[in-house]
PDB file of N, CA and C in Angstrom:
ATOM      1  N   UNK A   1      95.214 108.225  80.222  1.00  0.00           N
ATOM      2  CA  UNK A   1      93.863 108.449  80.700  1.00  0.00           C
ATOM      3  C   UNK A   1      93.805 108.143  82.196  1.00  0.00           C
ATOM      4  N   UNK A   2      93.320 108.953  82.888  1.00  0.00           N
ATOM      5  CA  UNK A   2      93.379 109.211  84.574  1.00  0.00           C
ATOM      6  C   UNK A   2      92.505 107.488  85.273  1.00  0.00           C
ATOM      7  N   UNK A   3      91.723 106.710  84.534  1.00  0.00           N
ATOM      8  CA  UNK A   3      90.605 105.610  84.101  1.00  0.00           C
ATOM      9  C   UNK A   3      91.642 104.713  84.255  1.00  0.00           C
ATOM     10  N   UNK A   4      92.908 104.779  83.586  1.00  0.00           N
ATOM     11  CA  UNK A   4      93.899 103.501  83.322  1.00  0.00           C
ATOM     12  C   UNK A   4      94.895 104.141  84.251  1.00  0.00           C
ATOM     13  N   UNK A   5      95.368 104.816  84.415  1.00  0.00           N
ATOM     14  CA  UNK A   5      96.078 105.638  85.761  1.00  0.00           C
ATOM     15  C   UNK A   5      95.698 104.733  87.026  1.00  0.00           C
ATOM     16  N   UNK A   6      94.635 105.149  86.962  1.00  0.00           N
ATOM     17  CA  UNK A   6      93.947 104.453  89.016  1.00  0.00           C
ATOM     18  C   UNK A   6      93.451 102.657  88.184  1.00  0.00           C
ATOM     19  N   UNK A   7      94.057 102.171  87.339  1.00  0.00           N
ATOM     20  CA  UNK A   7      93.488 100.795  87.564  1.00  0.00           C
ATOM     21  C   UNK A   7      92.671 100.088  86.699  1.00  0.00           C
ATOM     22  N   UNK A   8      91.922 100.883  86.446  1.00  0.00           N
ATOM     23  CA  UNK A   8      90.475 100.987  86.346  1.00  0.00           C
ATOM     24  C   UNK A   8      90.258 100.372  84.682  1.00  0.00           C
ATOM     25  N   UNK A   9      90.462 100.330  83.810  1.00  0.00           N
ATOM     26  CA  UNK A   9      90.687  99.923  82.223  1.00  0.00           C
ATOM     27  C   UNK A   9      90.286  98.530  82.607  1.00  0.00           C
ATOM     28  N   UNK A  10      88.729  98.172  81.496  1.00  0.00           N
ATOM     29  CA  UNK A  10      88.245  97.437  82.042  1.00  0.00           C
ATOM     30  C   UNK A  10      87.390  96.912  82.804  1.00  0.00           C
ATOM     31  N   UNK A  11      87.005  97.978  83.462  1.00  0.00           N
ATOM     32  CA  UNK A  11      86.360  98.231  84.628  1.00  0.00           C
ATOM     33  C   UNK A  11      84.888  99.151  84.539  1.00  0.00           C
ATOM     34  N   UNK A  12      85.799  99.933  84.104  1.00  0.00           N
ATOM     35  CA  UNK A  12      85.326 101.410  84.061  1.00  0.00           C
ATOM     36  C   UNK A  12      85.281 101.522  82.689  1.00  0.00           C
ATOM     37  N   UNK A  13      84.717 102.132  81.533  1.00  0.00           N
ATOM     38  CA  UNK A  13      84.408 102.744  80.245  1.00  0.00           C
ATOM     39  C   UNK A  13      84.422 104.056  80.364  1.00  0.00           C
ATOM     40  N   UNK A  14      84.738 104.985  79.396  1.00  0.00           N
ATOM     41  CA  UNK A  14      84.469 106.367  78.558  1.00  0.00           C
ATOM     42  C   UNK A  14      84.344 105.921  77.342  1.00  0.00           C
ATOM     43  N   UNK A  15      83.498 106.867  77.018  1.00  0.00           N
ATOM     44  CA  UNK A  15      82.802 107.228  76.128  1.00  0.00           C
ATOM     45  C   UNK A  15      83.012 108.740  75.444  1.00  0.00           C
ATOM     46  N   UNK A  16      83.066 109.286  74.199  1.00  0.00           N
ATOM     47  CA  UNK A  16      83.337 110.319  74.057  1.00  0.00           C
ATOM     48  C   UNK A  16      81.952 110.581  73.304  1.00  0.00           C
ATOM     49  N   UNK A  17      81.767 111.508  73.062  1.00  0.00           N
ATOM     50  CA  UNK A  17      80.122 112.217  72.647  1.00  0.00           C
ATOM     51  C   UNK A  17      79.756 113.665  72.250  1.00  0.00           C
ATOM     52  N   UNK A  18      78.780 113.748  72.113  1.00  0.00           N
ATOM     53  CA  UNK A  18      78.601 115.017  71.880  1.00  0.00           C
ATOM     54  C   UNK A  18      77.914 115.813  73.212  1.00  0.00           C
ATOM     55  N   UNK A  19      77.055 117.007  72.932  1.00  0.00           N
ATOM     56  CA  UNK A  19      77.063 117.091  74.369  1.00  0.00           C
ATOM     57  C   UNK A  19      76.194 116.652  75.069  1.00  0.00           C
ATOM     58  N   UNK A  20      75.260 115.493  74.836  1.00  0.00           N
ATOM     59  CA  UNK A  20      74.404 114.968  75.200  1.00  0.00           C
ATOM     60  C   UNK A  20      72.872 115.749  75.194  1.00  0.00           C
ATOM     61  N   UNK A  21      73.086 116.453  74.380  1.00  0.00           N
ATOM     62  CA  UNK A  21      71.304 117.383  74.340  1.00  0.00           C
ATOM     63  C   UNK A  21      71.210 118.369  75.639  1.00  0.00           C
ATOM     64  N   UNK A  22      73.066 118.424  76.155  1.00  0.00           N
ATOM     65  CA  UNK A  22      72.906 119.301  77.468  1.00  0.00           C
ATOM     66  C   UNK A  22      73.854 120.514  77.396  1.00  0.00           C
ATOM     67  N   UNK A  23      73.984 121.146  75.827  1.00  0.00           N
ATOM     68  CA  UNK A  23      75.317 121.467  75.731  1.00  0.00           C
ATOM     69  C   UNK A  23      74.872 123.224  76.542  1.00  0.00           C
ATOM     70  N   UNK A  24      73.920 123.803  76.992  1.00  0.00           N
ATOM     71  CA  UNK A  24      73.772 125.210  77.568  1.00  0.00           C
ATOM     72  C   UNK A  24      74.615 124.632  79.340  1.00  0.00           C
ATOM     73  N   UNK A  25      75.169 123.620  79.387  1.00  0.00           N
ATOM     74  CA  UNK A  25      75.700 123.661  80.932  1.00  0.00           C
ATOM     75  C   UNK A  25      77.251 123.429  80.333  1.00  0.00           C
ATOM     76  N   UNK A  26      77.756 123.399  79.042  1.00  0.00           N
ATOM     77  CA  UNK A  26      79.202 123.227  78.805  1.00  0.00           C
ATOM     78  C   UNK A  26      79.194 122.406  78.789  1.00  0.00           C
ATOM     79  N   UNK A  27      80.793 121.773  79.302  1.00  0.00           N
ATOM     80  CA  UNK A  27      81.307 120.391  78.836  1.00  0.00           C
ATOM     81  C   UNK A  27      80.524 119.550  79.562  1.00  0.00           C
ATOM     82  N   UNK A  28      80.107 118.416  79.779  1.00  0.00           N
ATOM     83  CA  UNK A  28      79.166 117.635  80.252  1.00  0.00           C
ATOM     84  C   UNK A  28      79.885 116.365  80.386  1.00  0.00           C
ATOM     85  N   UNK A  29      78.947 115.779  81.244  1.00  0.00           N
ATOM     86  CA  UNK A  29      79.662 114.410  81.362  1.00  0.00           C
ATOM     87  C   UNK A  29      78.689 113.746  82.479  1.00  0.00           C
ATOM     88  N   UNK A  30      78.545 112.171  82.393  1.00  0.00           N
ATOM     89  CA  UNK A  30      77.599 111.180  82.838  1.00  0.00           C
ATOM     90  C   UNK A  30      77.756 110.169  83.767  1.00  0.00           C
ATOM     91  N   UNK A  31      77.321 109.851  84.119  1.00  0.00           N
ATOM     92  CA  UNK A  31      78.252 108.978  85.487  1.00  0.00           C
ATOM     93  C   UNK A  31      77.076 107.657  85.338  1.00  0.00           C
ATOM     94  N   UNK A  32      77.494 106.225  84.567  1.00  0.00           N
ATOM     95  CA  UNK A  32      76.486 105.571  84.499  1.00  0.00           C
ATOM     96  C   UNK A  32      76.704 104.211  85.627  1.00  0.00           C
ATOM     97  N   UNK A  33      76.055 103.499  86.208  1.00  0.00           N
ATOM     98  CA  UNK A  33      74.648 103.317  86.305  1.00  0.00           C
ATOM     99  C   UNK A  33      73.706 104.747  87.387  1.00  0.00           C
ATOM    100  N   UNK A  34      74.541 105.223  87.882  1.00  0.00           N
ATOM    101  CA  UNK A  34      73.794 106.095  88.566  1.00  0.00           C
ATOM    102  C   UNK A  34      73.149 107.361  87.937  1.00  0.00           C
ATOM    103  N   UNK A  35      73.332 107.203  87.098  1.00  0.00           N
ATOM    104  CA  UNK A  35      73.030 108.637  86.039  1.00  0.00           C
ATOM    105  C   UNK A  35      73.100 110.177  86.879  1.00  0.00           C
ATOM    106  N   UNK A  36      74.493 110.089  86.838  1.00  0.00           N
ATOM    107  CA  UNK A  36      74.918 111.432  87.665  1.00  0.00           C
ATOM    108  C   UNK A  36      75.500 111.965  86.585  1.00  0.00           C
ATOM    109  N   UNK A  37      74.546 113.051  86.613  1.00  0.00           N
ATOM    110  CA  UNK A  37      75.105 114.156  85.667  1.00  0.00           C
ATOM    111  C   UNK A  37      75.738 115.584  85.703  1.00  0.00           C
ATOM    112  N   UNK A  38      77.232 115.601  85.207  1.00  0.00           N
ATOM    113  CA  UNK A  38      78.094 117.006  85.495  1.00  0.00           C
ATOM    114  C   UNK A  38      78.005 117.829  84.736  1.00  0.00           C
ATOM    115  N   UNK A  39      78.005 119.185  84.985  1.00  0.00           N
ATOM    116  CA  UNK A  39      78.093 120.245  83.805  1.00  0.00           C
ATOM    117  C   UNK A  39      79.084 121.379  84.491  1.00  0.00           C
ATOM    118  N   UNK A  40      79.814 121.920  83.157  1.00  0.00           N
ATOM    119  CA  UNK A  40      80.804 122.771  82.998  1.00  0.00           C
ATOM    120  C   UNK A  40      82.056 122.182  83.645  1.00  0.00           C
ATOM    121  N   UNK A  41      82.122 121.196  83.062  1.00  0.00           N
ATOM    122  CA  UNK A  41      83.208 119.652  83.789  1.00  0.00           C
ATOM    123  C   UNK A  41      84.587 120.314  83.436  1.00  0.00           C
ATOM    124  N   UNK A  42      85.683 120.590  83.818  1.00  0.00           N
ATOM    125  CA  UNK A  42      87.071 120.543  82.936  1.00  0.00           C
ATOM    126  C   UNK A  42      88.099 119.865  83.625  1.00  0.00           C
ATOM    127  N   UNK A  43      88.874 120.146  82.694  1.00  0.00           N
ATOM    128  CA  UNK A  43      89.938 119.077  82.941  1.00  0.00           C
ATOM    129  C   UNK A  43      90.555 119.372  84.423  1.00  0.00           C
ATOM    130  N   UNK A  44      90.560 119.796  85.205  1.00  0.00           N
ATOM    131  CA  UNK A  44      90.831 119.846  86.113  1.00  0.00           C
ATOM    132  C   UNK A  44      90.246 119.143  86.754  1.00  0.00           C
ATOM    133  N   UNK A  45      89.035 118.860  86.783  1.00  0.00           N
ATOM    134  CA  UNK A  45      87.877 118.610  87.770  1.00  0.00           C
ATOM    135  C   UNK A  45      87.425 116.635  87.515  1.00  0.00           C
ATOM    136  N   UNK A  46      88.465 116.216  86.268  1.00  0.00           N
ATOM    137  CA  UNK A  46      88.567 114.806  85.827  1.00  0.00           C
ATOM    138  C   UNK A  46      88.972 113.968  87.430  1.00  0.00           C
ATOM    139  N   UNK A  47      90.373 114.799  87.777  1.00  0.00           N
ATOM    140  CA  UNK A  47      90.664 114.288  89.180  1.00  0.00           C
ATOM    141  C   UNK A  47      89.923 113.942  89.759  1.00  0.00           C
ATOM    142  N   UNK A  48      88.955 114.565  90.188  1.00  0.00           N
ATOM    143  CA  UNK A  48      88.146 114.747  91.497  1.00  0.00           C
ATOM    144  C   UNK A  48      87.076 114.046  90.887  1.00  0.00           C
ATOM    145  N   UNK A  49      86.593 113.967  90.016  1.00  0.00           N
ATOM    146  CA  UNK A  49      85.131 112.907  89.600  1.00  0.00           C
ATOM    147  C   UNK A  49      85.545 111.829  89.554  1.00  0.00           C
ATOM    148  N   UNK A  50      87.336 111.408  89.598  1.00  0.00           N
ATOM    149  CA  UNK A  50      87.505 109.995  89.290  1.00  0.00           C
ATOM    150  C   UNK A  50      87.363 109.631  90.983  1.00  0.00           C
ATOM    151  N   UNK A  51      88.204 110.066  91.461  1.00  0.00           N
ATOM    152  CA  UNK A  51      88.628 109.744  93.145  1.00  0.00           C
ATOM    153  C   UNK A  51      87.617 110.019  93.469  1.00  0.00           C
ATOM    154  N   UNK A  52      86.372 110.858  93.939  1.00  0.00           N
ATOM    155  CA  UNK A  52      85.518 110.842  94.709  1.00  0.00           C
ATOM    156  C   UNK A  52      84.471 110.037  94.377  1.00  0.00           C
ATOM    157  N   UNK A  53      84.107 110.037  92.922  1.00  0.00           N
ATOM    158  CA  UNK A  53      82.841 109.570  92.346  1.00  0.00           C
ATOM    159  C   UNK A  53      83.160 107.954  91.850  1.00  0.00           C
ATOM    160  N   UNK A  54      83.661 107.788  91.084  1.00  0.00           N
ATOM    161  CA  UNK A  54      84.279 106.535  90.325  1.00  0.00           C
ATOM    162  C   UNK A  54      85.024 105.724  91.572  1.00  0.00           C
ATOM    163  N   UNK A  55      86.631 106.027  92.096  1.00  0.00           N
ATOM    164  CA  UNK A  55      86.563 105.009  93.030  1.00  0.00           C
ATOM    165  C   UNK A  55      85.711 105.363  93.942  1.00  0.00           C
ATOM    166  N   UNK A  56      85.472 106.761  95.011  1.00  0.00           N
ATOM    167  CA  UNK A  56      84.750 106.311  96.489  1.00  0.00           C
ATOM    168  C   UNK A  56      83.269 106.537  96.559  1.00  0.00           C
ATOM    169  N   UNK A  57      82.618 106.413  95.240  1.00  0.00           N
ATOM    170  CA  UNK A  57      81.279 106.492  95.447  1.00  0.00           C
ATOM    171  C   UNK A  57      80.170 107.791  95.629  1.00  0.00           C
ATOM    172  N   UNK A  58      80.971 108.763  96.100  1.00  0.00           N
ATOM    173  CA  UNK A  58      80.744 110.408  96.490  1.00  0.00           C
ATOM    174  C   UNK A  58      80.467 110.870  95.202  1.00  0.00           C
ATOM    175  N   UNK A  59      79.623 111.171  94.648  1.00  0.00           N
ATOM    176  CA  UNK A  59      79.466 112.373  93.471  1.00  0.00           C
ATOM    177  C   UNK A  59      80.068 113.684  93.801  1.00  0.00           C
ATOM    178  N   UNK A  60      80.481 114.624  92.792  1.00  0.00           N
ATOM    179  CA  UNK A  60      81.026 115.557  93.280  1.00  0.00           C
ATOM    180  C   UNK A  60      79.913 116.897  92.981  1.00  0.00           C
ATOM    181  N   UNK A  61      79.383 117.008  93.821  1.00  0.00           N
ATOM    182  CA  UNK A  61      78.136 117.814  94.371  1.00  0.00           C
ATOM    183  C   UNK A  61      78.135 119.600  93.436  1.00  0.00           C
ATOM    184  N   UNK A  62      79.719 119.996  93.924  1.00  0.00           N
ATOM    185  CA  UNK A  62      79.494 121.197  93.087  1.00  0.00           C
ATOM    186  C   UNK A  62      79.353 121.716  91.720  1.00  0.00           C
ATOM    187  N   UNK A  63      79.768 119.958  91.229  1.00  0.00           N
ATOM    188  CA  UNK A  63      79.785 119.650  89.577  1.00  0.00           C
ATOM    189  C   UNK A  63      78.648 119.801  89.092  1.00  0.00           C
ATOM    190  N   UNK A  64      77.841 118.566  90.227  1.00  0.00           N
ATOM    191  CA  UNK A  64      76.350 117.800  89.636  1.00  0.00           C
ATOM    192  C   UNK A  64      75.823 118.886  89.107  1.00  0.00           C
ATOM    193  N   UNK A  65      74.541 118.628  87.996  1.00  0.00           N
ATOM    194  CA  UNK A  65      74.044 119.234  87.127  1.00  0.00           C
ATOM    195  C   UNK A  65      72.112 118.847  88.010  1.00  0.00           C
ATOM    196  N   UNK A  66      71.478 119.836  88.540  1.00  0.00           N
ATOM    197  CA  UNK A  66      70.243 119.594  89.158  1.00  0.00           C
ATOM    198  C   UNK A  66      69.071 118.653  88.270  1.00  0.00           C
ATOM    199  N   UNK A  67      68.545 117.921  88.679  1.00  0.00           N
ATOM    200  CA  UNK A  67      67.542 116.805  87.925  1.00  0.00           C
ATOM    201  C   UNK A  67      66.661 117.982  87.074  1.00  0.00           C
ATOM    202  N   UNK A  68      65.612 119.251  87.684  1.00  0.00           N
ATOM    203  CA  UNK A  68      65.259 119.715  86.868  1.00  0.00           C
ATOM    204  C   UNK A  68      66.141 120.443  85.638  1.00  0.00           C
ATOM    205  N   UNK A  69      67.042 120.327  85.561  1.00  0.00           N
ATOM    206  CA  UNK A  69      67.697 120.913  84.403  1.00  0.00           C
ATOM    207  C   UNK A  69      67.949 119.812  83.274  1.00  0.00           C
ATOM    208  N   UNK A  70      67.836 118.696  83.741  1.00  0.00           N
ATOM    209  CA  UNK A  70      68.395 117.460  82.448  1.00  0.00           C
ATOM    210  C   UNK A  70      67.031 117.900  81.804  1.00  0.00           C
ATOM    211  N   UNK A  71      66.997 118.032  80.886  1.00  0.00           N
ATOM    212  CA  UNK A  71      66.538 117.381  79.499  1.00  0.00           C
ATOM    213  C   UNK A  71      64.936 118.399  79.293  1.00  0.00           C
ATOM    214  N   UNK A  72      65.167 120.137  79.540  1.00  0.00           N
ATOM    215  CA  UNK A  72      63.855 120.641  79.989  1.00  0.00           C
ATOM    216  C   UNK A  72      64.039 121.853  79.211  1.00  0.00           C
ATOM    217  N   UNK A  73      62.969 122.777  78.928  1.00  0.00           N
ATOM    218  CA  UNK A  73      63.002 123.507  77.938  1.00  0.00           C
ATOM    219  C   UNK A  73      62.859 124.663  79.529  1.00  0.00           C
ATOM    220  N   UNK A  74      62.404 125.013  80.694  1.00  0.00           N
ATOM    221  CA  UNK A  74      62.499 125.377  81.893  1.00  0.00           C
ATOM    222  C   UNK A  74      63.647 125.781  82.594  1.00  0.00           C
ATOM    223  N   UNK A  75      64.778 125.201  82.293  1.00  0.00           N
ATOM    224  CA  UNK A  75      66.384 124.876  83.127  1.00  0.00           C
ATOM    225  C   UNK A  75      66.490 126.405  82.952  1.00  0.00           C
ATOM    226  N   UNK A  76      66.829 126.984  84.513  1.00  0.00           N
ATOM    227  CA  UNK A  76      67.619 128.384  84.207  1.00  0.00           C
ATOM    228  C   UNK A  76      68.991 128.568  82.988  1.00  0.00           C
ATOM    229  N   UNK A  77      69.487 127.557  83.169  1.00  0.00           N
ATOM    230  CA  UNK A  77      70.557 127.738  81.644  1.00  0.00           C
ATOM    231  C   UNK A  77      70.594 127.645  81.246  1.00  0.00           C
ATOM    232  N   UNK A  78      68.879 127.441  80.327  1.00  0.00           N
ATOM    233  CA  UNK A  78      68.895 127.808  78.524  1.00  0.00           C
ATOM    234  C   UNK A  78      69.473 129.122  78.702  1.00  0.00           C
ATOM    235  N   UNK A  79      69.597 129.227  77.015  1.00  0.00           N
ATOM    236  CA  UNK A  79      69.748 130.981  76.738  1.00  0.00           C
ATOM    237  C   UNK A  79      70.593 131.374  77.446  1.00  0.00           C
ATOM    238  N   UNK A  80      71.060 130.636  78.441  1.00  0.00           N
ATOM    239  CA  UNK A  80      73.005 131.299  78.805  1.00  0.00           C
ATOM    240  C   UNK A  80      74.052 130.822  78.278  1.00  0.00           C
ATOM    241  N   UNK A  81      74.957 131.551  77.804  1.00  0.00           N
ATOM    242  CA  UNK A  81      75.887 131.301  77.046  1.00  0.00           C
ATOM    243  C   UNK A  81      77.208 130.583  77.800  1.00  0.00           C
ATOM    244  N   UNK A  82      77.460 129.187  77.661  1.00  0.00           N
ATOM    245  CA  UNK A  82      78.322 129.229  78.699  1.00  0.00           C
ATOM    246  C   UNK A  82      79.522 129.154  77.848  1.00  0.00           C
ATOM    247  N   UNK A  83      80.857 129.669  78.505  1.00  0.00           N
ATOM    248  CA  UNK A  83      82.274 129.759  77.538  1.00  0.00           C
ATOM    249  C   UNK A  83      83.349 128.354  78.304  1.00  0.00           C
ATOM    250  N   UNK A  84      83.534 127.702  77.233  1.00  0.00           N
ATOM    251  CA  UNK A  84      84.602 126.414  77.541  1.00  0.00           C
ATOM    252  C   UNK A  84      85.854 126.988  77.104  1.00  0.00           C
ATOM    253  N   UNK A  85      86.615 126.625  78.258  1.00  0.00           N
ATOM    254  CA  UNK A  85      88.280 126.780  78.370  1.00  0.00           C
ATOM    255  C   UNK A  85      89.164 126.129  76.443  1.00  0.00           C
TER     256      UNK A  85
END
């Protein structure tokens, strides 16, 4: 796990889940205490949320998932179908 890789076990927690009531943005994923939220996350993109977000604090912007879209019946990506790798 990329978490115990950089150190971090201990430190840091995952959590595995479902898709959090956000599954029209794909794979998803949460960034807590800041409640930064990613959508259409993949494994590629684990790298870069650990190093930018987790150790240096930077959210990774093209990930983030927009505040009006958490948790809204409104979000342009209801009713889009998104396809996971």
């Amino acid at each position: 796990m990329k978490l115990a890789e950089r150190g971090l076990k201990g430190r840091v927690r995952a959590n595995q889940s479902g898709c959090l009531d956000q599954c029209e943005h794909g794979p998803n994923l949460v960034v807590y205490p800041e409640a930064v939220w990613y959508g259409g996350v993949t494994l590629t993109d684990v790298d870069e949320i650990v190093e930018s977000h987790i150790v240096g604090g930077h959210p990774v912007e093209r990930l983030r998932l927009k505040d009006e879209c958490l948790n809204t019946a409104t979000c342009e990506h209801r009713g889009v179908k998104v396809e996971t790798p």
